[in-house]
PDB file of N, CA and C in Angstrom:
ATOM      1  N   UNK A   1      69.081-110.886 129.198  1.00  0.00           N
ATOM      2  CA  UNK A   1      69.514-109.570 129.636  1.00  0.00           C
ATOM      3  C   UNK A   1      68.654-109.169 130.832  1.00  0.00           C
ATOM      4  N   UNK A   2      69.854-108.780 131.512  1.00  0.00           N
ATOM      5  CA  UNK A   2      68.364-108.224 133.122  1.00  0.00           C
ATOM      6  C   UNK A   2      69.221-107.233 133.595  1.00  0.00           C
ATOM      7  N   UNK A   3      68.611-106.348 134.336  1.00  0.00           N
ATOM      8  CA  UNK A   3      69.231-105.181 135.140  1.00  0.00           C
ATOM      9  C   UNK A   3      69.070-105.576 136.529  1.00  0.00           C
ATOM     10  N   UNK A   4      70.085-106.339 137.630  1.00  0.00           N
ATOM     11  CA  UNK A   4      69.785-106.488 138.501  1.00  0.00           C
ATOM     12  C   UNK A   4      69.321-105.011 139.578  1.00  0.00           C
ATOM     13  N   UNK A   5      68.803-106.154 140.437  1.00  0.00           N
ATOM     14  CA  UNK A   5      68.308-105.078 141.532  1.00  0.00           C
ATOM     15  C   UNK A   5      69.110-104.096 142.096  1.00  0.00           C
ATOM     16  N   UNK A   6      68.978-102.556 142.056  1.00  0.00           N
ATOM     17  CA  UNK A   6      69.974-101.629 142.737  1.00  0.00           C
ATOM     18  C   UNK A   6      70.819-102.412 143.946  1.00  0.00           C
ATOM     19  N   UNK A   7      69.695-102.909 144.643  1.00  0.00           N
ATOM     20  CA  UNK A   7      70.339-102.788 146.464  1.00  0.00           C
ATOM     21  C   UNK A   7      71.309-104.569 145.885  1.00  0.00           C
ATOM     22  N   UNK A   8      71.331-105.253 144.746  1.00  0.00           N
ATOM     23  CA  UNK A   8      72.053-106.193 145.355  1.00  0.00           C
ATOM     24  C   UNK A   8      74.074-105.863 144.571  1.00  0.00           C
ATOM     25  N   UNK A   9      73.681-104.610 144.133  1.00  0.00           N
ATOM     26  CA  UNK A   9      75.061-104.086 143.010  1.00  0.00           C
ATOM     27  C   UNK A   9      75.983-104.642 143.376  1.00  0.00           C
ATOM     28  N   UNK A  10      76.241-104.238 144.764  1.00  0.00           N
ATOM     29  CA  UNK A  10      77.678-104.464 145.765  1.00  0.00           C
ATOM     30  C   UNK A  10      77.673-105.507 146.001  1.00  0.00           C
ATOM     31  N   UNK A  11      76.441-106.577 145.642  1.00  0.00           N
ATOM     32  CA  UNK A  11      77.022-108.314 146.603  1.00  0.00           C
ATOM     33  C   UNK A  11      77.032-108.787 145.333  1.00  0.00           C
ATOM     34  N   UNK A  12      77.197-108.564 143.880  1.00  0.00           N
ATOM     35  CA  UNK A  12      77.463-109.281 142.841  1.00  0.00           C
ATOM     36  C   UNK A  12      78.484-109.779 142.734  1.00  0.00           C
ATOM     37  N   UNK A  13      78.821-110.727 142.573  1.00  0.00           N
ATOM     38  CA  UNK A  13      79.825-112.107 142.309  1.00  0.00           C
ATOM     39  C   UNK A  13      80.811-110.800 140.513  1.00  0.00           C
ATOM     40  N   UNK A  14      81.966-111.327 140.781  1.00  0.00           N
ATOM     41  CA  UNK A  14      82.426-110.304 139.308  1.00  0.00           C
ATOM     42  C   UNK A  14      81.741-110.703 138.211  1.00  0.00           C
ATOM     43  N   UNK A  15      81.504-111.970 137.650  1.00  0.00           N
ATOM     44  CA  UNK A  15      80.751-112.074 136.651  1.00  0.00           C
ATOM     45  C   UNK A  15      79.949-111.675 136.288  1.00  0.00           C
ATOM     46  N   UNK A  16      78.621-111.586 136.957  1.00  0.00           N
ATOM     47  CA  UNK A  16      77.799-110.547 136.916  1.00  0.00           C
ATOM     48  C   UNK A  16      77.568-109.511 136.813  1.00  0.00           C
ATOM     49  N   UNK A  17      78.513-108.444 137.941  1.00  0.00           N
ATOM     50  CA  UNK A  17      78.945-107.647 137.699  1.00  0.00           C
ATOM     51  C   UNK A  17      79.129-107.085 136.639  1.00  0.00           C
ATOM     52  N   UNK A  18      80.152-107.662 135.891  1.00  0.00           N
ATOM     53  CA  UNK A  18      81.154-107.108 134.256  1.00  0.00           C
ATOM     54  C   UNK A  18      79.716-107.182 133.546  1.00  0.00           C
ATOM     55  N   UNK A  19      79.376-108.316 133.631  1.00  0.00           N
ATOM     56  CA  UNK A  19      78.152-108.477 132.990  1.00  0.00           C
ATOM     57  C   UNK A  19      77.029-107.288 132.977  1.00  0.00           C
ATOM     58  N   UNK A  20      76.996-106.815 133.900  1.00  0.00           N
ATOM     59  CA  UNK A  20      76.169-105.791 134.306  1.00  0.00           C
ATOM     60  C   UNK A  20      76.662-105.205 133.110  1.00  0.00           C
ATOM     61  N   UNK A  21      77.541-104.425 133.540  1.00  0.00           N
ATOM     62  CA  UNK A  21      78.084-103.126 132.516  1.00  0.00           C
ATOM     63  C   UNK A  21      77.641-103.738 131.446  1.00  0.00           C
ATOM     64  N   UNK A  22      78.455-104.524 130.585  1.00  0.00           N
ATOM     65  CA  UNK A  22      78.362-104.891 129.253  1.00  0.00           C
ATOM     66  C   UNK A  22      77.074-104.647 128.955  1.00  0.00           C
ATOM     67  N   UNK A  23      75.893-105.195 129.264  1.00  0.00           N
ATOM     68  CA  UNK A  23      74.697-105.110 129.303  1.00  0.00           C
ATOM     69  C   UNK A  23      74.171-103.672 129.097  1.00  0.00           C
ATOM     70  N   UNK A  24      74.532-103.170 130.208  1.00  0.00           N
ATOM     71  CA  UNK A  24      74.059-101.745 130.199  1.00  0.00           C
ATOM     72  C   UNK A  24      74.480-100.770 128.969  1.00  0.00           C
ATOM     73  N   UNK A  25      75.839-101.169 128.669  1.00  0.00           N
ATOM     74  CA  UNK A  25      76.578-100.491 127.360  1.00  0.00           C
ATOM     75  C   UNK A  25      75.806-100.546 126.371  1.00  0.00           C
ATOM     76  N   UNK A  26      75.533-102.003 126.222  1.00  0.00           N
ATOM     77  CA  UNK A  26      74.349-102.513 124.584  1.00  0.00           C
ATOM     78  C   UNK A  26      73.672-101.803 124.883  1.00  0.00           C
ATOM     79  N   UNK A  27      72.760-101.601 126.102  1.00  0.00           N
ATOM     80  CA  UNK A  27      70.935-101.039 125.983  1.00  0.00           C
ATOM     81  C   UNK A  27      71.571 -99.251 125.805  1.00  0.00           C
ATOM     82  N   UNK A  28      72.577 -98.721 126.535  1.00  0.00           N
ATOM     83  CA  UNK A  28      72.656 -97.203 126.147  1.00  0.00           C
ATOM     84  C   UNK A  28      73.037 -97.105 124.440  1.00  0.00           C
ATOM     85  N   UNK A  29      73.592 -98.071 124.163  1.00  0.00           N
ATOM     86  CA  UNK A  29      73.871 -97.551 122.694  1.00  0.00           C
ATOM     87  C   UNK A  29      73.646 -98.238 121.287  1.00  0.00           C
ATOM     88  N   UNK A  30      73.319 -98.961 120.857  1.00  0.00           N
ATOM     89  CA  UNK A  30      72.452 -99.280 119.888  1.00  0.00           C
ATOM     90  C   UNK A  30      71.413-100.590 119.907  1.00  0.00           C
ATOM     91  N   UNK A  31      71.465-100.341 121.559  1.00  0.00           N
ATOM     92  CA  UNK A  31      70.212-101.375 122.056  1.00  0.00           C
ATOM     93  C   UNK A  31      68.939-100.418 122.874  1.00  0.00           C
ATOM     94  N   UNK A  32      69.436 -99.566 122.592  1.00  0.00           N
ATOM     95  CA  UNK A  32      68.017 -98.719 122.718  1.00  0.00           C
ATOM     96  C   UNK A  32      66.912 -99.018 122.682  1.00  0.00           C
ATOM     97  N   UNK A  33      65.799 -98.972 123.059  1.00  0.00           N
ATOM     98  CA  UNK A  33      64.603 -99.110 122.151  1.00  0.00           C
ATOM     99  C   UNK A  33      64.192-100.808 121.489  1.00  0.00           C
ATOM    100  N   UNK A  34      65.474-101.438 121.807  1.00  0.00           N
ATOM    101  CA  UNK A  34      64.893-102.687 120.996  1.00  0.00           C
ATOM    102  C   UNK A  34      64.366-103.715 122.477  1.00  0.00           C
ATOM    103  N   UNK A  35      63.379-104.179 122.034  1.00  0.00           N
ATOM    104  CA  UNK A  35      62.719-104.838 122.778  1.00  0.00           C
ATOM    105  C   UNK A  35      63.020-106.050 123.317  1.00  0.00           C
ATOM    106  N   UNK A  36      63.343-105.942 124.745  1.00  0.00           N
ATOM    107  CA  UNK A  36      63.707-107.210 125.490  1.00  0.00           C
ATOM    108  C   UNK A  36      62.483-107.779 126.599  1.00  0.00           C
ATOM    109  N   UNK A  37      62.375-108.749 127.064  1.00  0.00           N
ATOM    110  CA  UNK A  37      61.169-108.998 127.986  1.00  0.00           C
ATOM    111  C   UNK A  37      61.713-108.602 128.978  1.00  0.00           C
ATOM    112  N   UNK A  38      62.683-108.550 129.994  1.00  0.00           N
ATOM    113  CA  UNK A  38      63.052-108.299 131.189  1.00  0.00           C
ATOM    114  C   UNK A  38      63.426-107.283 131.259  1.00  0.00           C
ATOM    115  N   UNK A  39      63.908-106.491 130.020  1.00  0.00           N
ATOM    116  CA  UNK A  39      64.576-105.161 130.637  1.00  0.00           C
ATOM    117  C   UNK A  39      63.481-103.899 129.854  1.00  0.00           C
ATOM    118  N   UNK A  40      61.995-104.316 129.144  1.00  0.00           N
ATOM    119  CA  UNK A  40      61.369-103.527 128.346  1.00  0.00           C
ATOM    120  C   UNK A  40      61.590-102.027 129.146  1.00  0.00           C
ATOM    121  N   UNK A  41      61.101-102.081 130.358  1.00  0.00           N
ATOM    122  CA  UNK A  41      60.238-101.014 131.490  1.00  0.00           C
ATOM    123  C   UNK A  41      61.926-100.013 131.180  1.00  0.00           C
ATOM    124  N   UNK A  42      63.008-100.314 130.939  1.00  0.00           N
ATOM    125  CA  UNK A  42      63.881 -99.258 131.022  1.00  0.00           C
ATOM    126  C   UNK A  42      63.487 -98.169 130.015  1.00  0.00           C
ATOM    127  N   UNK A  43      62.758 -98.621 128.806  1.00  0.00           N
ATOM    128  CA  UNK A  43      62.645 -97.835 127.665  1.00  0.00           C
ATOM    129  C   UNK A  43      60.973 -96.762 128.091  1.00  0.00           C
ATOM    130  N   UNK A  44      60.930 -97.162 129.399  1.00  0.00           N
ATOM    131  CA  UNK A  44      59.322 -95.954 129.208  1.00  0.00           C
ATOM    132  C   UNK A  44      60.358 -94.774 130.135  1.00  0.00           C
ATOM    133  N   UNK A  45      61.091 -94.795 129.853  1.00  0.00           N
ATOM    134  CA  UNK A  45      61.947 -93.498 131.080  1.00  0.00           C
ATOM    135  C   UNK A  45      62.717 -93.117 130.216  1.00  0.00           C
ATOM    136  N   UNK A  46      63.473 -91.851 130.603  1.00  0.00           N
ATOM    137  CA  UNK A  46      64.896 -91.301 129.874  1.00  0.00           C
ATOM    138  C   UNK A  46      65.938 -92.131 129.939  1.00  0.00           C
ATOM    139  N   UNK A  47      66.823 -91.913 129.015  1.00  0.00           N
ATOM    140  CA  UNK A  47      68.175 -93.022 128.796  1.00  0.00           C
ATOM    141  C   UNK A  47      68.618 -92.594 130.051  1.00  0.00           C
ATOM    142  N   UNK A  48      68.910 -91.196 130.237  1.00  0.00           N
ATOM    143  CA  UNK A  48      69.300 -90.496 131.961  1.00  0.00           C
ATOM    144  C   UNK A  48      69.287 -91.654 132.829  1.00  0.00           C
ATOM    145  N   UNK A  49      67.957 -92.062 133.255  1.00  0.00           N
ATOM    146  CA  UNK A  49      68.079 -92.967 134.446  1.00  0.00           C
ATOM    147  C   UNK A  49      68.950 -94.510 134.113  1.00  0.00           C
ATOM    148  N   UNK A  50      68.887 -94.646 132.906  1.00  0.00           N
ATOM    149  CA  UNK A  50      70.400 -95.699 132.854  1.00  0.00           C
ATOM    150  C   UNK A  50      71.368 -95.657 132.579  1.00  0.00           C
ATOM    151  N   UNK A  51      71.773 -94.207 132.788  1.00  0.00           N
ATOM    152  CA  UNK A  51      73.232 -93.417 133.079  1.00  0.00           C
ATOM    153  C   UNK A  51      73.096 -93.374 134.568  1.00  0.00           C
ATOM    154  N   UNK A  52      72.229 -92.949 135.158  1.00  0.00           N
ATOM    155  CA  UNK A  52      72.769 -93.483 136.556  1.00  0.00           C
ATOM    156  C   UNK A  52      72.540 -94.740 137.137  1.00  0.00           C
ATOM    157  N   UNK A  53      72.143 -95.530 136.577  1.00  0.00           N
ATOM    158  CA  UNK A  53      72.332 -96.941 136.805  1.00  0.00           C
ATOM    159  C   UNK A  53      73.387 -97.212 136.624  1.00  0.00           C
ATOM    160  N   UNK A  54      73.623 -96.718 135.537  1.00  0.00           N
ATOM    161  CA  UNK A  54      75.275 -97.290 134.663  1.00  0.00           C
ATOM    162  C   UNK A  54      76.666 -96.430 135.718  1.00  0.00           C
ATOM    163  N   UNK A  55      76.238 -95.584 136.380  1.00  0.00           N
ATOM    164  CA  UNK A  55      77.078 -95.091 137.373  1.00  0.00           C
ATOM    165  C   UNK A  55      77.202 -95.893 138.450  1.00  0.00           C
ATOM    166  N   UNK A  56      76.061 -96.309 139.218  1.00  0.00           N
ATOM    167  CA  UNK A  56      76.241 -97.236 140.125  1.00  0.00           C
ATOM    168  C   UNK A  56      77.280 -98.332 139.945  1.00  0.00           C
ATOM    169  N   UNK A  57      77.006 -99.308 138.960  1.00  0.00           N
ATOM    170  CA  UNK A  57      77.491-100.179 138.580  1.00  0.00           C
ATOM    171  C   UNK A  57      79.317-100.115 138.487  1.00  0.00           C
ATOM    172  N   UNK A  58      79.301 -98.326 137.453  1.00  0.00           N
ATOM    173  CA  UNK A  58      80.890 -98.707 137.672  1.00  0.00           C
ATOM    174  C   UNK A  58      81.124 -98.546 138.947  1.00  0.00           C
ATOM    175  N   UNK A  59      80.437 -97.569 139.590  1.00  0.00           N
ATOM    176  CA  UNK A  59      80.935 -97.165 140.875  1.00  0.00           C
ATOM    177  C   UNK A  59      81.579 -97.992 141.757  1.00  0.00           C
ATOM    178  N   UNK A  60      80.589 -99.422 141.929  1.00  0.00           N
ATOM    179  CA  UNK A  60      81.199-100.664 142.745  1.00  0.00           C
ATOM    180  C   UNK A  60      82.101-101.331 141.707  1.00  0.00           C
ATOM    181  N   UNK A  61      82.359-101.320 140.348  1.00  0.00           N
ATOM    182  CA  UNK A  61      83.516-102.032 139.721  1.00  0.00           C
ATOM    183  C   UNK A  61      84.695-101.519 139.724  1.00  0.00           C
ATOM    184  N   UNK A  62      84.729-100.143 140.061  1.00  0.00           N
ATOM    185  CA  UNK A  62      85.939 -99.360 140.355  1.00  0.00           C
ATOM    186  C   UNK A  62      86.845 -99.553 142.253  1.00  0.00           C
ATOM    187  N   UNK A  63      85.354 -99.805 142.934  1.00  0.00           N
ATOM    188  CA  UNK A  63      85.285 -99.954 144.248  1.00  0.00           C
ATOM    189  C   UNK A  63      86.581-101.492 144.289  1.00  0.00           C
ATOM    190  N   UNK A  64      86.146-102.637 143.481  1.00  0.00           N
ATOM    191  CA  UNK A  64      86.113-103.902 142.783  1.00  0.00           C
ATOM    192  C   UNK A  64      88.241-103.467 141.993  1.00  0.00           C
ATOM    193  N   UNK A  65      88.019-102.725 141.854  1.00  0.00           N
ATOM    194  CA  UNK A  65      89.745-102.352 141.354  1.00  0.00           C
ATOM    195  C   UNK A  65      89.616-102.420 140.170  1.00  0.00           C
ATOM    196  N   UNK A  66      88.424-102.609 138.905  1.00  0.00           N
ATOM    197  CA  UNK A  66      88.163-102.189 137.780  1.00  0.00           C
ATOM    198  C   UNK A  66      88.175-100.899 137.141  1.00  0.00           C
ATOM    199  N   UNK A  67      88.433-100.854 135.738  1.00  0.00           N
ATOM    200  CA  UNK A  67      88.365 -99.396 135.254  1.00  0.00           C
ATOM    201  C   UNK A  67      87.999 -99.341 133.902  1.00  0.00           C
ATOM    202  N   UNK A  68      86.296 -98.756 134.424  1.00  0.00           N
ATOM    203  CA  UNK A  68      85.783 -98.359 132.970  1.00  0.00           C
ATOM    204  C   UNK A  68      85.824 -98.044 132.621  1.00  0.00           C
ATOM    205  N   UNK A  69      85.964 -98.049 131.061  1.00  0.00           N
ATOM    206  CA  UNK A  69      86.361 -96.952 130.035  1.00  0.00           C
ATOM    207  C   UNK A  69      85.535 -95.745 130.529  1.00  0.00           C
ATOM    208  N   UNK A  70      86.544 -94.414 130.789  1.00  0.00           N
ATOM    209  CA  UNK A  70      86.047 -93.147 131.394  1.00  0.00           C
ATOM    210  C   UNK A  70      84.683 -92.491 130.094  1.00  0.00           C
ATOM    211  N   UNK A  71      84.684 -92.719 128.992  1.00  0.00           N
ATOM    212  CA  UNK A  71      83.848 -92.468 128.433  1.00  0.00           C
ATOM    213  C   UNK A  71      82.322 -92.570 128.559  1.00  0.00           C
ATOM    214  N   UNK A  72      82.187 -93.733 129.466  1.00  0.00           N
ATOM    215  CA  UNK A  72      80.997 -93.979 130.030  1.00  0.00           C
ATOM    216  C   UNK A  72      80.582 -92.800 130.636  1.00  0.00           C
ATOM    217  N   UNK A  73      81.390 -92.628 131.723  1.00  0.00           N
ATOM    218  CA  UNK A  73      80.908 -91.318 132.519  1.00  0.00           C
ATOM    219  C   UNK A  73      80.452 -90.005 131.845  1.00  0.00           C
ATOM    220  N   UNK A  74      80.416 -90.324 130.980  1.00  0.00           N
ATOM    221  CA  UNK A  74      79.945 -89.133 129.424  1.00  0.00           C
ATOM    222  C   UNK A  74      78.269 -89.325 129.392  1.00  0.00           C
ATOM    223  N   UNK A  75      77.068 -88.539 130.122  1.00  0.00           N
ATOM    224  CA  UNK A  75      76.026 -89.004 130.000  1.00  0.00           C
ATOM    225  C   UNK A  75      74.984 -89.038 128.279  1.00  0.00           C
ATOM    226  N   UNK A  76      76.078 -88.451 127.338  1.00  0.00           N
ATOM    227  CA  UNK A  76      75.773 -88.437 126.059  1.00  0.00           C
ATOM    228  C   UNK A  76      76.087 -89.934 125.362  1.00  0.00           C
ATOM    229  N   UNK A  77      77.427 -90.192 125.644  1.00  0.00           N
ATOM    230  CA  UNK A  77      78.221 -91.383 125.398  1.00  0.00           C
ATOM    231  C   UNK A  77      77.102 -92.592 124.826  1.00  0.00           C
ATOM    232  N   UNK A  78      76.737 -93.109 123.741  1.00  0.00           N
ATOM    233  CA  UNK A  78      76.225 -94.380 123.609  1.00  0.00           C
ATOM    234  C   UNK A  78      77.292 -95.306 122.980  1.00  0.00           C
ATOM    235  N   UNK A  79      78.586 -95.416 123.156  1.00  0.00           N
ATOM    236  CA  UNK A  79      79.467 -95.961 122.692  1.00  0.00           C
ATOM    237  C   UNK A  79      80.340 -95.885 121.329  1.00  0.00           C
ATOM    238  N   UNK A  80      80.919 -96.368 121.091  1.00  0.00           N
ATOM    239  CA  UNK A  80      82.112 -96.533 119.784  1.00  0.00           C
ATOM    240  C   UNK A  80      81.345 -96.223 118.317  1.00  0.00           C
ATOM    241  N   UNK A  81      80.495 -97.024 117.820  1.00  0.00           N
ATOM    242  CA  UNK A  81      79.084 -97.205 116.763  1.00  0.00           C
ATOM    243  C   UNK A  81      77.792 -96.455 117.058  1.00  0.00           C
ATOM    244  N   UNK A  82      78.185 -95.784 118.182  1.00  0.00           N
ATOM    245  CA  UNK A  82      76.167 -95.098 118.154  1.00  0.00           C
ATOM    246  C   UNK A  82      76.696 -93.511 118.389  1.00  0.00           C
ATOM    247  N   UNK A  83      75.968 -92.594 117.931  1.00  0.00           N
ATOM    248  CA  UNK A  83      75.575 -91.608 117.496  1.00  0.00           C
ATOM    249  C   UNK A  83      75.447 -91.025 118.930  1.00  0.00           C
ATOM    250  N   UNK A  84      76.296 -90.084 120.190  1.00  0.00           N
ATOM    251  CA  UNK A  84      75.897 -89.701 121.188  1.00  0.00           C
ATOM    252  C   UNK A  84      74.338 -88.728 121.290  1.00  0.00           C
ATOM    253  N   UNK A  85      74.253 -89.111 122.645  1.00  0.00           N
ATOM    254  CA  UNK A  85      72.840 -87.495 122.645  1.00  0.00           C
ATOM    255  C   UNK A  85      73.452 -86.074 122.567  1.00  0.00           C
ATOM    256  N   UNK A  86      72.633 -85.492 122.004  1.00  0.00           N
ATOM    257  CA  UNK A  86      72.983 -83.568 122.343  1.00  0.00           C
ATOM    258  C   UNK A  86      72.799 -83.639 123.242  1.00  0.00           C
ATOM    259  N   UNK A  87      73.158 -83.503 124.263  1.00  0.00           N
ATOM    260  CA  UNK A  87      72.725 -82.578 125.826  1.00  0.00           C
ATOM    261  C   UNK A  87      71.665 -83.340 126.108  1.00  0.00           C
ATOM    262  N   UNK A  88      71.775 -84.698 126.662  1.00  0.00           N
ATOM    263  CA  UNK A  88      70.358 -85.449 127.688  1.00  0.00           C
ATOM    264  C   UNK A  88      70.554 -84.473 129.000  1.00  0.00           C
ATOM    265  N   UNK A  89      68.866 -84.533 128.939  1.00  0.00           N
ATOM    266  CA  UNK A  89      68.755 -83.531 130.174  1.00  0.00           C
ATOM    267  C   UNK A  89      69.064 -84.824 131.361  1.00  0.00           C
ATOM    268  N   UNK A  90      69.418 -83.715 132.354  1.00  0.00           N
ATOM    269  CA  UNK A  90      69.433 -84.484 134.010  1.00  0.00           C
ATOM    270  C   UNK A  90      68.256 -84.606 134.389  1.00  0.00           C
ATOM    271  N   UNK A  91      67.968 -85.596 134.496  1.00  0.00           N
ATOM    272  CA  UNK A  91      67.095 -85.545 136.028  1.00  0.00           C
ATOM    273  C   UNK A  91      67.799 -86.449 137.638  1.00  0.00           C
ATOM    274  N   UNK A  92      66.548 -85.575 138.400  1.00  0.00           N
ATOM    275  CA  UNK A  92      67.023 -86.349 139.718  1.00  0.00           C
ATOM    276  C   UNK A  92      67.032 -87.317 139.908  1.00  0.00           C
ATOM    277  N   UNK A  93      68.175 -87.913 140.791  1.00  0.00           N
ATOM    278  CA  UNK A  93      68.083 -89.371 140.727  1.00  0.00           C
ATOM    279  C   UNK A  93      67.103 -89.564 141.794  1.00  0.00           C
ATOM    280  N   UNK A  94      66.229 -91.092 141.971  1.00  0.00           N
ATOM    281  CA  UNK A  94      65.305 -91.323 142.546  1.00  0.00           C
ATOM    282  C   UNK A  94      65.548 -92.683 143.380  1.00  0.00           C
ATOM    283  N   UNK A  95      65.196 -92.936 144.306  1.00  0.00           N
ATOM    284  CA  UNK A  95      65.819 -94.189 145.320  1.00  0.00           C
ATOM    285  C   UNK A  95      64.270 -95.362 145.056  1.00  0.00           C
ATOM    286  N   UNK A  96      63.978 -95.967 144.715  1.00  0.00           N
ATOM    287  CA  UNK A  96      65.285 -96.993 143.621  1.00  0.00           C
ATOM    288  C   UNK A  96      65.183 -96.025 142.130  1.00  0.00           C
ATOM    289  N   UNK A  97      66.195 -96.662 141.612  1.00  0.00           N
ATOM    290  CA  UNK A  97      66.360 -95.742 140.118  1.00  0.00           C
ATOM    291  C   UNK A  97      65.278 -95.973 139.519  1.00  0.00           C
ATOM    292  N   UNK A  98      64.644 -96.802 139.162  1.00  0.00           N
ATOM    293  CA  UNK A  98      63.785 -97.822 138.629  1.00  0.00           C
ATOM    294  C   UNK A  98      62.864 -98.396 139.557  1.00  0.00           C
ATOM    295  N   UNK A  99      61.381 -97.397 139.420  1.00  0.00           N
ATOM    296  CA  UNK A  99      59.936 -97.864 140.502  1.00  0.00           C
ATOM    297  C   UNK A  99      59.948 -99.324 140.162  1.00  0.00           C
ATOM    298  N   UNK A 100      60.086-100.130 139.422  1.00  0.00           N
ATOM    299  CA  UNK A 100      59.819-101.550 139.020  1.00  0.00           C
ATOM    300  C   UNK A 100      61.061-102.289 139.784  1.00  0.00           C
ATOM    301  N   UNK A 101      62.043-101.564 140.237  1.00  0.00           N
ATOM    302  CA  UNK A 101      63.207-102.291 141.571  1.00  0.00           C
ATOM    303  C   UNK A 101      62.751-102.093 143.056  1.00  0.00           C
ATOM    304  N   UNK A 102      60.899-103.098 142.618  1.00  0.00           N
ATOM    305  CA  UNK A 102      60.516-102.774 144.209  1.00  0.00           C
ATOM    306  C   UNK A 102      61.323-104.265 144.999  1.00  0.00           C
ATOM    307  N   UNK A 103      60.442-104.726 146.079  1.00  0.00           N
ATOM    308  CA  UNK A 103      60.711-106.037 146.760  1.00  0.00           C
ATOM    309  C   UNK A 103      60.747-107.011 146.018  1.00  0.00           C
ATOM    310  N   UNK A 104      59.340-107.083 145.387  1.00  0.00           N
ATOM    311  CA  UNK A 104      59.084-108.570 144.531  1.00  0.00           C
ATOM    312  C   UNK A 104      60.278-108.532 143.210  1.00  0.00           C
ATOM    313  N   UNK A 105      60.281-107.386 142.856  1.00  0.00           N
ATOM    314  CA  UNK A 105      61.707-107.646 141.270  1.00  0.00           C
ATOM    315  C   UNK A 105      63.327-108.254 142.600  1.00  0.00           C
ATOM    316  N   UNK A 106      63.154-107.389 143.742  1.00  0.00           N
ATOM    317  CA  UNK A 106      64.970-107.866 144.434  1.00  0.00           C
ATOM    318  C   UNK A 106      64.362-109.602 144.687  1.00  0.00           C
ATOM    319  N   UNK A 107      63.322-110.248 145.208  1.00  0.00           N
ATOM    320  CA  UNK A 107      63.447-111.695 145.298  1.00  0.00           C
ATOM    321  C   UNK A 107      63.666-112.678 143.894  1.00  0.00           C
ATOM    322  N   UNK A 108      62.972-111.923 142.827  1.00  0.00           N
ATOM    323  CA  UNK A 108      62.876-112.209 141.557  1.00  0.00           C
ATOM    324  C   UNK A 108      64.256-112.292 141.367  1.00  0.00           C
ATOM    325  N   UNK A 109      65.405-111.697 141.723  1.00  0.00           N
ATOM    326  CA  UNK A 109      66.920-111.431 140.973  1.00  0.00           C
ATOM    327  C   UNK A 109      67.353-112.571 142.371  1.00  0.00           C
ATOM    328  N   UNK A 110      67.043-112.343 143.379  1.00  0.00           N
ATOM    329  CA  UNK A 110      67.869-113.150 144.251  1.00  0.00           C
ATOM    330  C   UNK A 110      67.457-114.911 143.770  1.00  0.00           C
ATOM    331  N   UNK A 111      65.931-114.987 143.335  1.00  0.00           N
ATOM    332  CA  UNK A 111      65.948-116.421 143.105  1.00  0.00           C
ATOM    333  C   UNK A 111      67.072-116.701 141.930  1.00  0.00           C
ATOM    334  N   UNK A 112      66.712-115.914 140.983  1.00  0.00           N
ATOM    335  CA  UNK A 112      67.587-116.096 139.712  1.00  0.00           C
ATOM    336  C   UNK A 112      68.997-116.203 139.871  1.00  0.00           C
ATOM    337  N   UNK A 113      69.755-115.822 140.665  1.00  0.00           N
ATOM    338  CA  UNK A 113      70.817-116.053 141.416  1.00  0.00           C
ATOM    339  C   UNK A 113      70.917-117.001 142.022  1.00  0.00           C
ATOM    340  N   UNK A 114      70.544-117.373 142.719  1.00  0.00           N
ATOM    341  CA  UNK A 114      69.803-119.175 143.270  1.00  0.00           C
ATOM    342  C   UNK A 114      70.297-120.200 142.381  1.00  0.00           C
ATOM    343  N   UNK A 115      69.402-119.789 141.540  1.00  0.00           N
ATOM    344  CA  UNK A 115      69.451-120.979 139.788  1.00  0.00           C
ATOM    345  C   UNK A 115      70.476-121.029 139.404  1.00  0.00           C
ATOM    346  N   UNK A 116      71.328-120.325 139.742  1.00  0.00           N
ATOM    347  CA  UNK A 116      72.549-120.226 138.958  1.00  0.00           C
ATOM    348  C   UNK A 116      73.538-120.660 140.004  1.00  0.00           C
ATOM    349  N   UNK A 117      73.310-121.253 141.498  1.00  0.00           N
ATOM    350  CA  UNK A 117      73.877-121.227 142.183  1.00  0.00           C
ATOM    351  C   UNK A 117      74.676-120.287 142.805  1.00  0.00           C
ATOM    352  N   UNK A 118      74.286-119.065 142.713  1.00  0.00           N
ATOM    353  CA  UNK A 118      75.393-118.027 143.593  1.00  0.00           C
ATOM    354  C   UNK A 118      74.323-117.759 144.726  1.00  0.00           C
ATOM    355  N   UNK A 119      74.611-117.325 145.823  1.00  0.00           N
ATOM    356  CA  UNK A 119      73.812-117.160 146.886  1.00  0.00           C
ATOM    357  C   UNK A 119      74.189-116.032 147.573  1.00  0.00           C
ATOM    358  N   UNK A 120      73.354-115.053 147.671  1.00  0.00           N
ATOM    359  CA  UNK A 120      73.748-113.686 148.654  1.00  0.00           C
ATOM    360  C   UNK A 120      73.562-113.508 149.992  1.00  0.00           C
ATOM    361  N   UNK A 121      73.735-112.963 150.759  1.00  0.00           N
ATOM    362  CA  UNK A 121      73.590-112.787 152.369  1.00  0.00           C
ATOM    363  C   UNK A 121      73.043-111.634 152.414  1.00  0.00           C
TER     364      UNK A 121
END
């Protein structure tokens, strides 16, 4: 499980992409809190900031001619089986969403992309 880098959203191959979401769905809703090595650092912040992650993402899958279940856009929403929030507060969004989506994490995702043979420009 990984949260790619903000700035590479838009050059994701669809697989990834979908992947993205899916991903993001588990960690908002009964993957909370459970401990992954690559994606730990999401859990020292509000779920908030991976509602707007999770916005980005559809944003370019909609861009992409996809359509996410509109429920997402529900910043309470943790899916079908999880228990929504009362009223998560907003906060501002912050450029990158995630201080840990500095340089060294975007080469880290571009090698890993590499490995897998997809290659970005």
């Amino acid at each position: 499980m990984r949260l790619w880098h903000e700035a590479l959203i838009t050059k994701l191959p669809r697989q990834q992409l979908l992947g993205q979401h899916r991903e993001i769905a588990a960690l908002r809703g009964n993957g909370w809190g459970k401990k992954h090595a690559t994606v730990d650092y999401v859990f020292l912040y509000s779920p908030y900031k991976l509602y707007q992650f999770h916005i980005l993402v559809m944003g370019e899958m909609k861009k992409r001619g996809y359509q996410p279940d509109i429920a997402w856009y529900d910043k309470d929403y943790r899916g079908k089986s999880c228990v929504p929030y009362k009223n998560l507060s907003k906060e501002e969004k912050t450029k990158p969403i995630y201080p840990e989506h500095d340089e060294r994490y975007l080469q880290e995702c571009i090698d890993n992309l590499v490995e897998k043979g997809i290659f970005i420009s």
